[in-house]
N, C-alpha and C. Protein backbone atom coordinates (compact mmCIF):
# COMPACT_ATOMS: atom_id res chain seq x y z
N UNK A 1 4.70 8.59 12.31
CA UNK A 1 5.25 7.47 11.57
C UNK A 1 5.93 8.01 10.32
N UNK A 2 7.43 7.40 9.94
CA UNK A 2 7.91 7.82 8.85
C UNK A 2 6.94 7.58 7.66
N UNK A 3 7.02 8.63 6.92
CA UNK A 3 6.23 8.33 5.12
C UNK A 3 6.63 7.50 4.84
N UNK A 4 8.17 6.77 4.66
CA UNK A 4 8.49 5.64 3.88
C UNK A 4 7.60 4.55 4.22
N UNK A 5 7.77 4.50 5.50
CA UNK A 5 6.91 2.96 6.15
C UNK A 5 5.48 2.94 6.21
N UNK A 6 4.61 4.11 6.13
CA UNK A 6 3.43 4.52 5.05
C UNK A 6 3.16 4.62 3.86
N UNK A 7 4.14 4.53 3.06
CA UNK A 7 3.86 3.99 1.76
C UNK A 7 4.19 3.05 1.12
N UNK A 8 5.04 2.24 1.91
CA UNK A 8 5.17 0.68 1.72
C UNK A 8 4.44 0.01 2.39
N UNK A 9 3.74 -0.04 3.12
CA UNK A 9 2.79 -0.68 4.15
C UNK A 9 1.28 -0.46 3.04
N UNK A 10 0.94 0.54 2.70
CA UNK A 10 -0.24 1.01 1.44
C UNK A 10 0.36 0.28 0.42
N UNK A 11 1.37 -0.09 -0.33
CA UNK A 11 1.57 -0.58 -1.53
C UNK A 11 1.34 -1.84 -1.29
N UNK A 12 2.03 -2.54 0.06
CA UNK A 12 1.82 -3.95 0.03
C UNK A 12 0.41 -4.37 0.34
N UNK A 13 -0.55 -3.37 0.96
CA UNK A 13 -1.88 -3.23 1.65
C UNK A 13 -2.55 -3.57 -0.37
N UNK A 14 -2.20 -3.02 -0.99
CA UNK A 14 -2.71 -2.39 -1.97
C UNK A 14 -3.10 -3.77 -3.37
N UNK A 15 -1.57 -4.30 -2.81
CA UNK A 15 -1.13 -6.14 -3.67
C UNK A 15 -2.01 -6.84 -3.15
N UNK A 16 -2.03 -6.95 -1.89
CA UNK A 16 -2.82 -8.39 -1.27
C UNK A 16 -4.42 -8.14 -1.44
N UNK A 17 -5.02 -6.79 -1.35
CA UNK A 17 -6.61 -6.79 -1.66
C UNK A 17 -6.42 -7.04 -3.08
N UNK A 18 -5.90 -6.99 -4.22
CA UNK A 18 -6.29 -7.54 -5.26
C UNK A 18 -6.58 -8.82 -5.35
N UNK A 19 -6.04 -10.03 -4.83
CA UNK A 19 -6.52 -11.40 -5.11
C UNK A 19 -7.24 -11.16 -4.05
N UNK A 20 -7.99 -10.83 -2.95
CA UNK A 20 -9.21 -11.21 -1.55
C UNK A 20 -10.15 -10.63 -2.51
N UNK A 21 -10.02 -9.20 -3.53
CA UNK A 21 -11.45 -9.01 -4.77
C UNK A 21 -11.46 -10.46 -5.36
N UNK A 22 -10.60 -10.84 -5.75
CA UNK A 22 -10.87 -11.57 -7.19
C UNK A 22 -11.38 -13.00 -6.83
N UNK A 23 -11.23 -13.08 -5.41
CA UNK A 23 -11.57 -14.44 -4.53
C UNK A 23 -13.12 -14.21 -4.26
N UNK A 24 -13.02 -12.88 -3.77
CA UNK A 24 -14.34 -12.80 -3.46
C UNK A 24 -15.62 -12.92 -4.38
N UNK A 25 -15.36 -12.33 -5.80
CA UNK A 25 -15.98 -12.46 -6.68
C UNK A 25 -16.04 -13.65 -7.64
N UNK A 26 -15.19 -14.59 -7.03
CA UNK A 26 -15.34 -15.65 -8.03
C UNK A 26 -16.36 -16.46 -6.88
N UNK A 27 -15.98 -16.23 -5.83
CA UNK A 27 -17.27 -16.82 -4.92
C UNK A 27 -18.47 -16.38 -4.67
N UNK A 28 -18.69 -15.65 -5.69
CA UNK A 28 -20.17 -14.87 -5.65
C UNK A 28 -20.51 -14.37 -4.08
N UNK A 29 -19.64 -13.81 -3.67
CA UNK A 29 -19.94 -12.96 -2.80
C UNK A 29 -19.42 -11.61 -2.55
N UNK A 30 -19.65 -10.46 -1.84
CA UNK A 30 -19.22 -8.99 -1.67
C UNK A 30 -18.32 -8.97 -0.85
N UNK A 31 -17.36 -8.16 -2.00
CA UNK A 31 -15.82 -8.22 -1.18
C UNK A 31 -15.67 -6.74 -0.68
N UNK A 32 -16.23 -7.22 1.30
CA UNK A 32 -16.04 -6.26 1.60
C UNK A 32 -14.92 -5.72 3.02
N UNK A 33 -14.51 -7.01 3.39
CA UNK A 33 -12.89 -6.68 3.15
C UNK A 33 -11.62 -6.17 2.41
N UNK A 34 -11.63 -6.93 1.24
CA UNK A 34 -10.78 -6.35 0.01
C UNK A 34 -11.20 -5.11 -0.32
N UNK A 35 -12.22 -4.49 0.02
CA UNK A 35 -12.68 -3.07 -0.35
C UNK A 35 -12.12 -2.43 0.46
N UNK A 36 -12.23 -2.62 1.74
CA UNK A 36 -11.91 -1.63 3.26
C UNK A 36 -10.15 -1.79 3.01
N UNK A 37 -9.34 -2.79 2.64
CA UNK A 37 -8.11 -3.07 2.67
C UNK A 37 -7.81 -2.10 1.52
N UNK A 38 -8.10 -1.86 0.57
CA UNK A 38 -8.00 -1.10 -0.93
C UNK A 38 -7.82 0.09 -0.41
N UNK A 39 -9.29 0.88 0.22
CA UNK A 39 -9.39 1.87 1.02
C UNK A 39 -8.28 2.73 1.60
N UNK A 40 -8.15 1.65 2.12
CA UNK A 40 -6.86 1.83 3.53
C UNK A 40 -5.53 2.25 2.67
N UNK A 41 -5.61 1.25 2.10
CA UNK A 41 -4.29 1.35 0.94
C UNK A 41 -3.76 2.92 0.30
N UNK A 42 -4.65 2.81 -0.23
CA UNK A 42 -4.53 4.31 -1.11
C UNK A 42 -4.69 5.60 -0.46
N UNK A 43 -5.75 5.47 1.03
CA UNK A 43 -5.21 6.72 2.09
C UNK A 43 -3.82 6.69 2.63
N UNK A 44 -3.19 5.34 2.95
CA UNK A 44 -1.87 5.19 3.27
C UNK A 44 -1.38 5.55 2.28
N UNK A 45 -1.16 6.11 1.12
CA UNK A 45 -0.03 5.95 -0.02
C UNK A 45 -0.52 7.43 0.09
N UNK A 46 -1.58 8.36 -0.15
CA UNK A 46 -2.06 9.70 -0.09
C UNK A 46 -1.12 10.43 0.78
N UNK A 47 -1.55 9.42 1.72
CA UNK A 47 -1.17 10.20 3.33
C UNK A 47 0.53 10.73 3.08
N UNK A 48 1.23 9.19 2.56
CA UNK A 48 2.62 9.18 2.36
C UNK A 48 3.36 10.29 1.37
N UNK A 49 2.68 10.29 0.41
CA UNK A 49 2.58 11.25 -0.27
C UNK A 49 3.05 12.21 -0.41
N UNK A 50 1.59 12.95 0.63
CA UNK A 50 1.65 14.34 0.98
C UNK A 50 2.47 14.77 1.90
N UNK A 51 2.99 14.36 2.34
CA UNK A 51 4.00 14.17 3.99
C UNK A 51 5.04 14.12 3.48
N UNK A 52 5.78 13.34 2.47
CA UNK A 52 7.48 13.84 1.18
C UNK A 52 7.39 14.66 0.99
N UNK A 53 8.34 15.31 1.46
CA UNK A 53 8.86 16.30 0.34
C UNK A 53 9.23 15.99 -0.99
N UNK A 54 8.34 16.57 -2.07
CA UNK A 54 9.02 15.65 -3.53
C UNK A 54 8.04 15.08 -3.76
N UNK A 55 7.36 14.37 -2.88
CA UNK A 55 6.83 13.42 -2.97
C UNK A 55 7.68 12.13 -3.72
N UNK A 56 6.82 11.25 -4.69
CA UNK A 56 7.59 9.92 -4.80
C UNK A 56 7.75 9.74 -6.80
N UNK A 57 8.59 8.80 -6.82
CA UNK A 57 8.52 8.76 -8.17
C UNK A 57 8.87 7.02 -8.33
N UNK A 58 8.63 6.84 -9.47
CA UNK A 58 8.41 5.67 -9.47
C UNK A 58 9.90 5.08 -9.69
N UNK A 59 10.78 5.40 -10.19
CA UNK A 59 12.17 4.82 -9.87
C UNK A 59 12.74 4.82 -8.39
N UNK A 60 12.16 5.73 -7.63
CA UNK A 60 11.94 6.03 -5.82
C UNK A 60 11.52 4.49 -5.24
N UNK A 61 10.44 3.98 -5.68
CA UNK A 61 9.95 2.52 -5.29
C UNK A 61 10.46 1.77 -4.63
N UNK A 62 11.73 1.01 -5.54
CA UNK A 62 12.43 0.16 -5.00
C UNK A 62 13.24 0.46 -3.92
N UNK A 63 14.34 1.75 -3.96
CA UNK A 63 14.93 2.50 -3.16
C UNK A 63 14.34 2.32 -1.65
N UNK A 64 13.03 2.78 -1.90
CA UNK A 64 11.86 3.35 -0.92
C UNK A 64 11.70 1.58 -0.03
N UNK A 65 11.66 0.54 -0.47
CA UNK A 65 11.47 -0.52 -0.15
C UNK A 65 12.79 -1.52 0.77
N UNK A 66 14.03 -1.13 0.20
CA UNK A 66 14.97 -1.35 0.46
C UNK A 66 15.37 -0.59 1.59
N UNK A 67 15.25 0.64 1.69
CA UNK A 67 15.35 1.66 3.01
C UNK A 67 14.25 1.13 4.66
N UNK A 68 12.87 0.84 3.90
CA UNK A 68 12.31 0.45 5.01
C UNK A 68 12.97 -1.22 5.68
N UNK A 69 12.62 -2.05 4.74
CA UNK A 69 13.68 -3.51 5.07
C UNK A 69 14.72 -2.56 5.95
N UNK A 70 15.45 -2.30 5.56
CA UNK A 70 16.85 -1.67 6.50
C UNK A 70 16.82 -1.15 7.52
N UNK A 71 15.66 -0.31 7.84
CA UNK A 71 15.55 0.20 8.99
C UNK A 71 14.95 -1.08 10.02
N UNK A 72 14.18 -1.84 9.68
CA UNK A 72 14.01 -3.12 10.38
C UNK A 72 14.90 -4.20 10.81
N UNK A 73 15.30 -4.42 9.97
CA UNK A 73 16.70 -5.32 10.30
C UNK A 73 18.12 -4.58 10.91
């Protein structure tokens, strides 16, 4: 799998477990989905990572986001 589409897939992985924590904990219960999704997240972005050459930079981001959209459509 391309890195790009591994590290946009981890970033967006990365957005959506933040509100399933903050849900979970306002419902007094263990968020242990939003944990495993977090998880996942940040091995996907590792993974992506290490697999660039260069690796990534943060003006890269958007670029990086716009390239995957494109290859889909």
């Amino acid at each position: 799998m391309d890195s790009d589409i591994l590290f946009v897939i981890g970033i967006v992985l990365a957005i959506l477990s933040v509100p399933a924590m903050f849900s979970a904990y306002s419902e007094r219960r263990a968020p242990r989905v939003a944990t495993f999704s977090a998880i996942a997240a940040v091995c996907l972005i590792i993974w992506a990572v290490q697999t660039q050459p260069g690796g990534y930079t943060i003006e890269e981001i958007p670029e990086v986001f716009v390239r995957v959209v494109a290859k889909f459509l």
